[in-house]
Protein backbone atom coordinates (compact mmCIF):
# COMPACT_ATOMS: atom_id res chain seq x y z
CA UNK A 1 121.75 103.12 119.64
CA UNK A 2 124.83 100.99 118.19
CA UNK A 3 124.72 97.58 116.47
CA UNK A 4 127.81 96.36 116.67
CA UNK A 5 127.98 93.05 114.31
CA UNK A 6 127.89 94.26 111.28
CA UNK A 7 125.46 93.28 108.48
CA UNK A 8 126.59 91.12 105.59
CA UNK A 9 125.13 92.00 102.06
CA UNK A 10 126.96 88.31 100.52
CA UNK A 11 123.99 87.39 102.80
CA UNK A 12 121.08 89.50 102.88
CA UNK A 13 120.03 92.52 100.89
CA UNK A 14 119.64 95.81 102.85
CA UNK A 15 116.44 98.10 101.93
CA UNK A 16 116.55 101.45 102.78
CA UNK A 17 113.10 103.84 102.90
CA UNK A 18 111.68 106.84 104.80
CA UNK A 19 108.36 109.17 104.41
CA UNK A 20 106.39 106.97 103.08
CA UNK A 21 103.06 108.62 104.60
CA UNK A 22 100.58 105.83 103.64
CA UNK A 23 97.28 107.03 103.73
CA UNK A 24 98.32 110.79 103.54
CA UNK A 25 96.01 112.12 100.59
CA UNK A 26 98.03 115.67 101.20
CA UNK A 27 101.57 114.29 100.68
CA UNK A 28 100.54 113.45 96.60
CA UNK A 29 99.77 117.12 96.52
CA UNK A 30 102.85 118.66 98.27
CA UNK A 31 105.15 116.47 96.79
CA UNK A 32 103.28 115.30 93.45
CA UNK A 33 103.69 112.09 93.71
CA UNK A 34 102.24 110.18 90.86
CA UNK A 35 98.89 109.04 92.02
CA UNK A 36 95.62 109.71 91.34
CA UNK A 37 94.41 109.57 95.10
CA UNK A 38 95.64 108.09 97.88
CA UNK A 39 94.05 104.44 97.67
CA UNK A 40 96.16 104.56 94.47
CA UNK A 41 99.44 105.49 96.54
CA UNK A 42 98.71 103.10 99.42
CA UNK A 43 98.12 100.03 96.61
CA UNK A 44 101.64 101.27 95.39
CA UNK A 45 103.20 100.90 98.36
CA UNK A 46 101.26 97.74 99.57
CA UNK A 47 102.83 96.15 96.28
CA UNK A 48 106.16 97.25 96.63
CA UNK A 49 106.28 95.59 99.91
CA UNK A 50 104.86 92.44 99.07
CA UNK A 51 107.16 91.73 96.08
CA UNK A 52 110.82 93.38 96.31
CA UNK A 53 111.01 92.46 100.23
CA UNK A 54 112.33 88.88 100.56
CA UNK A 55 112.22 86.65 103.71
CA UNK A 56 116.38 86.78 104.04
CA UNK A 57 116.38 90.70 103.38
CA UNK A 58 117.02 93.57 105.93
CA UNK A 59 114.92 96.56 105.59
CA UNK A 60 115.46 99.52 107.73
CA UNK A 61 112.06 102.24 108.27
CA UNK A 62 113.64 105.54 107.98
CA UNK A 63 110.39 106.90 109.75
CA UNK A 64 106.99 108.65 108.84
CA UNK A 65 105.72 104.62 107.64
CA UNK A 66 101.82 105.90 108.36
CA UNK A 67 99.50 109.09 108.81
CA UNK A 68 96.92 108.68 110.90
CA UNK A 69 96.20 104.80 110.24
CA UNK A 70 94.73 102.76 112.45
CA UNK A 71 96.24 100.12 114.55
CA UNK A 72 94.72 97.22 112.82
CA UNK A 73 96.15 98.77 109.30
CA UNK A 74 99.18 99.49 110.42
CA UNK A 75 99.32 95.95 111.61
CA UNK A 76 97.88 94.42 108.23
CA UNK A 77 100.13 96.92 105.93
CA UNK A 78 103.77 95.79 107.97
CA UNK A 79 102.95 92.22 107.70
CA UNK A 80 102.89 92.34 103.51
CA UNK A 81 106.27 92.62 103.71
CA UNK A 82 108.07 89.65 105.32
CA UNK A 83 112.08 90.29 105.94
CA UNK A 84 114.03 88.71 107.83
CA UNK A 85 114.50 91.78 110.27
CA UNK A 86 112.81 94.84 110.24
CA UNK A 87 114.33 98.14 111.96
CA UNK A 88 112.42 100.81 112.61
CA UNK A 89 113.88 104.70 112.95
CA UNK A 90 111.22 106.76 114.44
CA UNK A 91 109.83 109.96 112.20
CA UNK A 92 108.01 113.07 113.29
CA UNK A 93 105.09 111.99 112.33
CA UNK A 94 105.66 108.61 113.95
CA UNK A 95 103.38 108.53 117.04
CA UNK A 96 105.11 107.70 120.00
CA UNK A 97 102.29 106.17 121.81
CA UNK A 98 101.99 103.61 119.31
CA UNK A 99 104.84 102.44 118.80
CA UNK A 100 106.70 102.34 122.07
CA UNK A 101 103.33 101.59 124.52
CA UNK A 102 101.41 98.60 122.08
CA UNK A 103 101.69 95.77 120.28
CA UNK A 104 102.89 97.47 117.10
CA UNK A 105 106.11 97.86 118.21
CA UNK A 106 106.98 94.53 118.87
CA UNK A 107 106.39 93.94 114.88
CA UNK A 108 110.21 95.45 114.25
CA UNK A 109 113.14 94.02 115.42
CA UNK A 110 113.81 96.90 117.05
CA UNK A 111 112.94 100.95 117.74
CA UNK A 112 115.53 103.65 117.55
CA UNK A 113 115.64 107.70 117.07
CA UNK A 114 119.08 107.13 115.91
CA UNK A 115 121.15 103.71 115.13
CA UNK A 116 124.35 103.17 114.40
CA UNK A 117 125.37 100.30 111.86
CA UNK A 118 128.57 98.47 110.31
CA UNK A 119 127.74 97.07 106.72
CA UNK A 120 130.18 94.28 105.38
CA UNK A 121 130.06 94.54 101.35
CA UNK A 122 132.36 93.38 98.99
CA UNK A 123 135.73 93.09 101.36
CA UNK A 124 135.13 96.67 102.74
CA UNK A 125 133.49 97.84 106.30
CA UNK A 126 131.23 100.49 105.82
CA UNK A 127 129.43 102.98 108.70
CA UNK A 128 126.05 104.06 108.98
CA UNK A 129 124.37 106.67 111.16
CA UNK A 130 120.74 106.27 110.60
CA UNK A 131 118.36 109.17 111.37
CA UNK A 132 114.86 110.54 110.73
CA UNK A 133 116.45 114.18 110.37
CA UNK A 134 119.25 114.87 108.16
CA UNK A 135 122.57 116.16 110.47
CA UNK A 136 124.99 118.60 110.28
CA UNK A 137 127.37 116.09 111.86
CA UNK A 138 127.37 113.02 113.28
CA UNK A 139 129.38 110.02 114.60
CA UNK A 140 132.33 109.34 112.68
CA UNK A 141 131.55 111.61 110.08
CA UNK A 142 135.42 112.63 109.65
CA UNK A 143 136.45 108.76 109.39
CA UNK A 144 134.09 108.23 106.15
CA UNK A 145 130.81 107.49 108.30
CA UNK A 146 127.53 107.58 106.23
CA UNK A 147 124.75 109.59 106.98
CA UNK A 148 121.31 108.32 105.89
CA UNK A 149 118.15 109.95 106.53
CA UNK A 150 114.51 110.82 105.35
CA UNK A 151 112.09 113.45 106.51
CA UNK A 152 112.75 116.35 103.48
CA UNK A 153 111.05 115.04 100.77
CA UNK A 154 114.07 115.86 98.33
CA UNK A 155 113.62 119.48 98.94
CA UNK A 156 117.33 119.20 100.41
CA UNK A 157 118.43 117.52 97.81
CA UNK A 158 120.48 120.08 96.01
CA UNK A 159 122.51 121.08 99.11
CA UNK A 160 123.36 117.04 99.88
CA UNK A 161 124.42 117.21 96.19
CA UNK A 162 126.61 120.11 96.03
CA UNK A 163 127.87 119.35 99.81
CA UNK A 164 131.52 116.78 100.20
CA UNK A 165 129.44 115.62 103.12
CA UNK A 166 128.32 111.71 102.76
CA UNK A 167 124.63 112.06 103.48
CA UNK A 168 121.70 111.57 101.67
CA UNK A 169 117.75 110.96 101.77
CA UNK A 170 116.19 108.05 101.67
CA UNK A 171 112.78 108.85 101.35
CA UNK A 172 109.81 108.57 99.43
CA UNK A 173 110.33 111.86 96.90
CA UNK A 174 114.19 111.96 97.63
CA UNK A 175 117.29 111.60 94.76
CA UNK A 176 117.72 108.43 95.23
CA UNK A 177 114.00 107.16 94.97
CA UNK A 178 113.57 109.28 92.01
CA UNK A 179 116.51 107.40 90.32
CA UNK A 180 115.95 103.61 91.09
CA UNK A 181 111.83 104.31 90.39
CA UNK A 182 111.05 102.79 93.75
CA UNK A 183 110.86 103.81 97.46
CA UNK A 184 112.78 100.68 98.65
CA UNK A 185 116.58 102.24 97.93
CA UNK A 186 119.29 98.98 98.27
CA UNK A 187 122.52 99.67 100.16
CA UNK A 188 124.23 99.44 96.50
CA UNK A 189 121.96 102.20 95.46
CA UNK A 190 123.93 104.03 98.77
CA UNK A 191 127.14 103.16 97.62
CA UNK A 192 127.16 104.28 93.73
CA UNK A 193 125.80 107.46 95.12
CA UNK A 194 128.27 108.60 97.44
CA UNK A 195 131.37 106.79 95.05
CA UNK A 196 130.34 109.67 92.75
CA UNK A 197 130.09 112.26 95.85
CA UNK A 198 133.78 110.86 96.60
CA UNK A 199 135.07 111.69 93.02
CA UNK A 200 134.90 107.30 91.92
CA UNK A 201 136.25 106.25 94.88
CA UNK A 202 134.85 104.03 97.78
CA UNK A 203 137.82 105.24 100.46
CA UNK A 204 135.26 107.23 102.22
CA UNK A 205 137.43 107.67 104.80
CA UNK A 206 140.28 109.14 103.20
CA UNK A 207 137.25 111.56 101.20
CA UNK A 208 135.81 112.58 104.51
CA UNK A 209 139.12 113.20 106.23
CA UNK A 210 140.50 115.60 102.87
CA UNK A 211 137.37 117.48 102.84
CA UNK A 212 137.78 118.13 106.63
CA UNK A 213 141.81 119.12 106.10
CA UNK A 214 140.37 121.44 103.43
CA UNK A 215 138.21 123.55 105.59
């Protein structure tokens, strides 16, 4: 799915998070998240969403929001946060049912397994592919397009690192989350991050089309 207006950061902040996994006692283990136990984690997150998400802000769900949480809590836990849209990418562990058959969908703005996105920041254009799953290639990834996904739990983190290619994880335990302190990562956040992955520069374009003469 395409959005083709793009979104304007002189007018709204843009939130980016994935894997959050409230109410998934395993995920503090497997990823050792700093919690005691997961009412801990889920207070963490509850106040995360109630006080960096404004009512003019965009946030975009980069999937796996619950683990097996009930519809009422679901319901309770999206309404703490209150932004002006709310986009929702759909995660493996995301169910389907729910989502795209009750009332919980119609919470978002709107459901997606992929969307594509124009930001507006600062006098530049910038493009987005948003996914669950991190891609080998994508839409317009030779013309400087972003890739921005979730799902790994930074254990891919090395190889977006090291790679010329302009993707990276937004989720929970990813590089980016790890560096800010919080799972809420700004579009800003995006930016400095793939400037340094494009040697200081913002021409993403020109980066992506250099690396892709080079091979």
């Amino acid at each position: 799915m395409k959005i083709t207006e793009a979104f304007q950061t002189k007018k709204n902040k843009l939130w980016f998070m994935s894997d959050l996994n409230y109410n998934n006692e395993n995920v503090i283990k497997f990823n050792r998240r700093p919690f005691e136990n997961v009412k801990e984690m889920n207070w963490h997150i509850e106040q995360e969403l109630i006080t960096k998400v404004g009512p003019g802000d965009i946030l975009f769900d980069m999937g796996d929001l619950f683990w097996k949480t009930d519809e009422t809590t679901m319901k309770n836990v999206i309404s703490l946060a209150s932004p002006k849209e709310w986009y929702k990418i759909l995660g493996n562990h995301d169910n389907y049912n729910v989502y795209r058959k009750s009332y919980i969908g119609t919470l978002f703005t709107l459901l997606s397994d992929i969307l594509e996105i124009n930001v507006d920041h600062e006098g530049r254009n910038y493009r987005l592919t948003l996914c669950h799953y991190p891609m080998i290639s994508w839409n317009g990834k030779a013309r400087g397009t972003l890739m921005i996904h979730g799902h790994c739990h930074g254990n891919i983190d090395n190889i977006n690192t090291e790679s010329t290619d302009l993707r990276v994880d937004v989720g929970f335990d990813g590089i980016l989350a790890k560096k800010t302190g919080s799972f809420l990562i700004s579009f800003e956040d995006i930016l400095e991050y793939m400037k340094e992955k494009a040697g200081g520069s913002l021409d993403f374009m020109k980066h992506a089309q250099e690396k892709c003469n080079a091979l």
